[in-house]
Protein backbone atom coordinates (compact mmCIF):
# COMPACT_ATOMS: atom_id res chain seq x y z
CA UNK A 1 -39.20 -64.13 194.33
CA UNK A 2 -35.75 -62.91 192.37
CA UNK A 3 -32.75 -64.43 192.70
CA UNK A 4 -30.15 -62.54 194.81
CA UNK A 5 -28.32 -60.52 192.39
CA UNK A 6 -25.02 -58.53 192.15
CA UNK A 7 -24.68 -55.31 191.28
CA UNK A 8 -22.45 -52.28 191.12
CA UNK A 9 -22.70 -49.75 194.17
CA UNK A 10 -21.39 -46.24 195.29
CA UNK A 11 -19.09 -46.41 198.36
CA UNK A 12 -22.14 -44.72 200.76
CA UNK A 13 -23.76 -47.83 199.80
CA UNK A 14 -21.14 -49.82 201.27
CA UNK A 15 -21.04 -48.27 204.63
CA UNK A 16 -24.27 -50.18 206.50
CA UNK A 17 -23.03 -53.26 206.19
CA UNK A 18 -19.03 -52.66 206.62
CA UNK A 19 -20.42 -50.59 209.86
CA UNK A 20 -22.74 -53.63 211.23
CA UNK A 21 -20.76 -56.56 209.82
CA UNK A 22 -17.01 -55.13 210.23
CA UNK A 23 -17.15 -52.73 213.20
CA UNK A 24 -19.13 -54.33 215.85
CA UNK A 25 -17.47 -55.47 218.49
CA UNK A 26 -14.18 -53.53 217.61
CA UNK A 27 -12.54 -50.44 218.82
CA UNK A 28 -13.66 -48.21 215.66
CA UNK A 29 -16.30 -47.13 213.77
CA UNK A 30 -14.72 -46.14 210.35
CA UNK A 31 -16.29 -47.25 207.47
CA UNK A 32 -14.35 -45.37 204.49
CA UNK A 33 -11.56 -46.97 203.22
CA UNK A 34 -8.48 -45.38 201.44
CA UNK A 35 -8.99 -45.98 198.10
CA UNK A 36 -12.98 -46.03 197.99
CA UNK A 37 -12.80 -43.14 195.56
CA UNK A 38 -9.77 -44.51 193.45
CA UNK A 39 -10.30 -44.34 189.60
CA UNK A 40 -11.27 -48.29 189.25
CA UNK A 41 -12.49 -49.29 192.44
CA UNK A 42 -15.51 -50.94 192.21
CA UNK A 43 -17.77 -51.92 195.22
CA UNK A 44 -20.11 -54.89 194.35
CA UNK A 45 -23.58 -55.81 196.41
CA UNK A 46 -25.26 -58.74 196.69
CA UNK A 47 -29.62 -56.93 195.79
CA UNK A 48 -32.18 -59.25 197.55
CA UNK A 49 -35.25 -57.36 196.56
CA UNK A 50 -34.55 -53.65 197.60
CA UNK A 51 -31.61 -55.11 200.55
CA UNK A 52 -28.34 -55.14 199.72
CA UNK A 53 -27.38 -58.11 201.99
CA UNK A 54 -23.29 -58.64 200.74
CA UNK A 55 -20.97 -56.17 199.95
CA UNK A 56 -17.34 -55.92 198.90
CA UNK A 57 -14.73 -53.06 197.23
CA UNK A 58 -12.07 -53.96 194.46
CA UNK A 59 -9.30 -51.40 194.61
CA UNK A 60 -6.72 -51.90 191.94
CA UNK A 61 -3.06 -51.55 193.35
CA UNK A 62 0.00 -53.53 193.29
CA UNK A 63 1.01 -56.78 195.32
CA UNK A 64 4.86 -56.95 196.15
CA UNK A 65 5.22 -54.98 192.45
CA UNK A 66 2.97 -56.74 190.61
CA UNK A 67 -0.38 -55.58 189.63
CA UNK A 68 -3.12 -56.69 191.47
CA UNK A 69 -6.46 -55.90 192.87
CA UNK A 70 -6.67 -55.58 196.72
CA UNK A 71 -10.44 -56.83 198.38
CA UNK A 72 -11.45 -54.63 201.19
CA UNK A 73 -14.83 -54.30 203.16
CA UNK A 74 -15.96 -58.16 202.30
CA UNK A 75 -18.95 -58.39 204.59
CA UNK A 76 -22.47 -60.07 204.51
CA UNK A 77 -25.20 -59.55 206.52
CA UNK A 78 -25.71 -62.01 209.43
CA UNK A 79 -28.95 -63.14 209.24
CA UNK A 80 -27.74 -64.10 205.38
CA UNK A 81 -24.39 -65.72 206.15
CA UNK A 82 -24.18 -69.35 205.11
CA UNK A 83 -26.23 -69.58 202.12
CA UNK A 84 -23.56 -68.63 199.51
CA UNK A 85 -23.91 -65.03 198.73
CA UNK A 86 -20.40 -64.02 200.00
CA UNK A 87 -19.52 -67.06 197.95
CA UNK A 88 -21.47 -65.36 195.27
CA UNK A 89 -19.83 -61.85 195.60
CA UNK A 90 -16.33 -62.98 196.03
CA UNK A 91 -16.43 -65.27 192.21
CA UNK A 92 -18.31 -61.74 190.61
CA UNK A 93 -15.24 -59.67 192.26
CA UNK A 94 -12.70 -61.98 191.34
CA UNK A 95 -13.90 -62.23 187.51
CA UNK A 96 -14.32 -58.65 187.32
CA UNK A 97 -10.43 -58.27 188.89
CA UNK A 98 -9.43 -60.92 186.25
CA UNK A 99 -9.61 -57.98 183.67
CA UNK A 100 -7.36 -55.62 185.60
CA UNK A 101 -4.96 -58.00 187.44
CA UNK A 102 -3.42 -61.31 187.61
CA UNK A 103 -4.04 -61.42 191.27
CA UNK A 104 -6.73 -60.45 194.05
CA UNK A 105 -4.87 -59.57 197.85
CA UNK A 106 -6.58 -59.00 200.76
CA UNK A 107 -5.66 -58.63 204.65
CA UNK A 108 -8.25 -61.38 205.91
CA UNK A 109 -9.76 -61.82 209.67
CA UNK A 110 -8.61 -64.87 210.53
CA UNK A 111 -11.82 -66.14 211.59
CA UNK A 112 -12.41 -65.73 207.63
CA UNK A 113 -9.50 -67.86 206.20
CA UNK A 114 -11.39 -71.14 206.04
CA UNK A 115 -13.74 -69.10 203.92
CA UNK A 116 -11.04 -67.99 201.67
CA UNK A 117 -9.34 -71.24 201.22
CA UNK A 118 -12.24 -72.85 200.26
CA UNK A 119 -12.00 -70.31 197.43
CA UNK A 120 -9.01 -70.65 195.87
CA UNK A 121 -7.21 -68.22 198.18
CA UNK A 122 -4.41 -69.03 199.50
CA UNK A 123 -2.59 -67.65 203.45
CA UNK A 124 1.01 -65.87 202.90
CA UNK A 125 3.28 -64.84 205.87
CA UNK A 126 2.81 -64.57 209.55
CA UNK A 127 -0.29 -63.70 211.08
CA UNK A 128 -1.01 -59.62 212.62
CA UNK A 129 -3.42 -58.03 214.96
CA UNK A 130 -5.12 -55.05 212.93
CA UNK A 131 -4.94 -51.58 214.19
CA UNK A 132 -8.49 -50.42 213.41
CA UNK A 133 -10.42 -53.80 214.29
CA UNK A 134 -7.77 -54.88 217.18
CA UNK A 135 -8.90 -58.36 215.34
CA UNK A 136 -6.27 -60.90 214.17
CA UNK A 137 -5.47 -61.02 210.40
CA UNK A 138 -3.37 -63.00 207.80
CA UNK A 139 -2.62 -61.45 204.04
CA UNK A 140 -4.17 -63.93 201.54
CA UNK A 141 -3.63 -64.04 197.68
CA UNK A 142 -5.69 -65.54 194.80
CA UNK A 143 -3.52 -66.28 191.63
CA UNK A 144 -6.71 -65.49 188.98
CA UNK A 145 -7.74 -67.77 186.28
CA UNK A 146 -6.68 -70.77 188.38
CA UNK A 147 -9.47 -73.01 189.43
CA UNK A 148 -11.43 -72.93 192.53
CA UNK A 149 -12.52 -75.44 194.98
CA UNK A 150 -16.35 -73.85 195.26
């Protein structure tokens, strides 16, 4: 069998996953994101065989006036979770950002942050509830090029 792979999607191809991973359980069910169809955004998958089972959008913006590269729509299946593909996904993204920005944001569920941490990401600010997932959040950043603890 093939090793899990990323790969490059179109937004539609985003939308399964962000629905069943990000909107269950929450007051929505909007799965486009401003800045899907930027120029630059990128949304990467995680291909097992014909399933994409991870998925994640890079949206290049700014961060307090410095460029950066916002993370949106991080999600990975659940019967996957645990066995490193978000892991997997969120290095590919954050190389790939390296070449556009100094620094990946990313408004992070806050049952996520240990997740984050463990990646080199790091929790700014007080904590907020999200409008469109009534879920609480924190902002995280990841300075690129700095070392991980994966």
């Amino acid at each position: 069998m093939a090793e899990p792979e990323v790969v490059e999607l179109d937004a539609a191809e985003t939308h399964p996953l962000r629905l069943a991973v990000l909107r269950t359980g929450t007051p929505s069910n909007v799965v486009t994101f401003d800045g899907d169809d930027r120029p630059g955004t990128v949304h990467l998958g995680v291909r097992d065989g014909d399933t994409i089972v991870a998925v994640s959008t890079w949206i290049p913006t700014t961060y307090e006036g410095e460029p950066a590269v916002q993370l949106r729509g991080m999600a990975t299946a659940e019967h996957r979770r645990g066995g490193g593909l978000g892991a997997l996904l969120l290095e590919a993204g954050c190389e790939r950002a390296a070449t556009v920005a100094p620094l990946v944001w990313a408004r992070a569920r806050d049952a996520a942050l240990d997740f984050y941490r463990h990646h080199g990401f790091t929790v700014v600010g007080d904590g907020f509830v999200d409008d469109t997932t009534g879920l609480a959040h924190h902002l995280i950043i990841r300075r690129l090029g700095q070392a991980t603890n994966a």
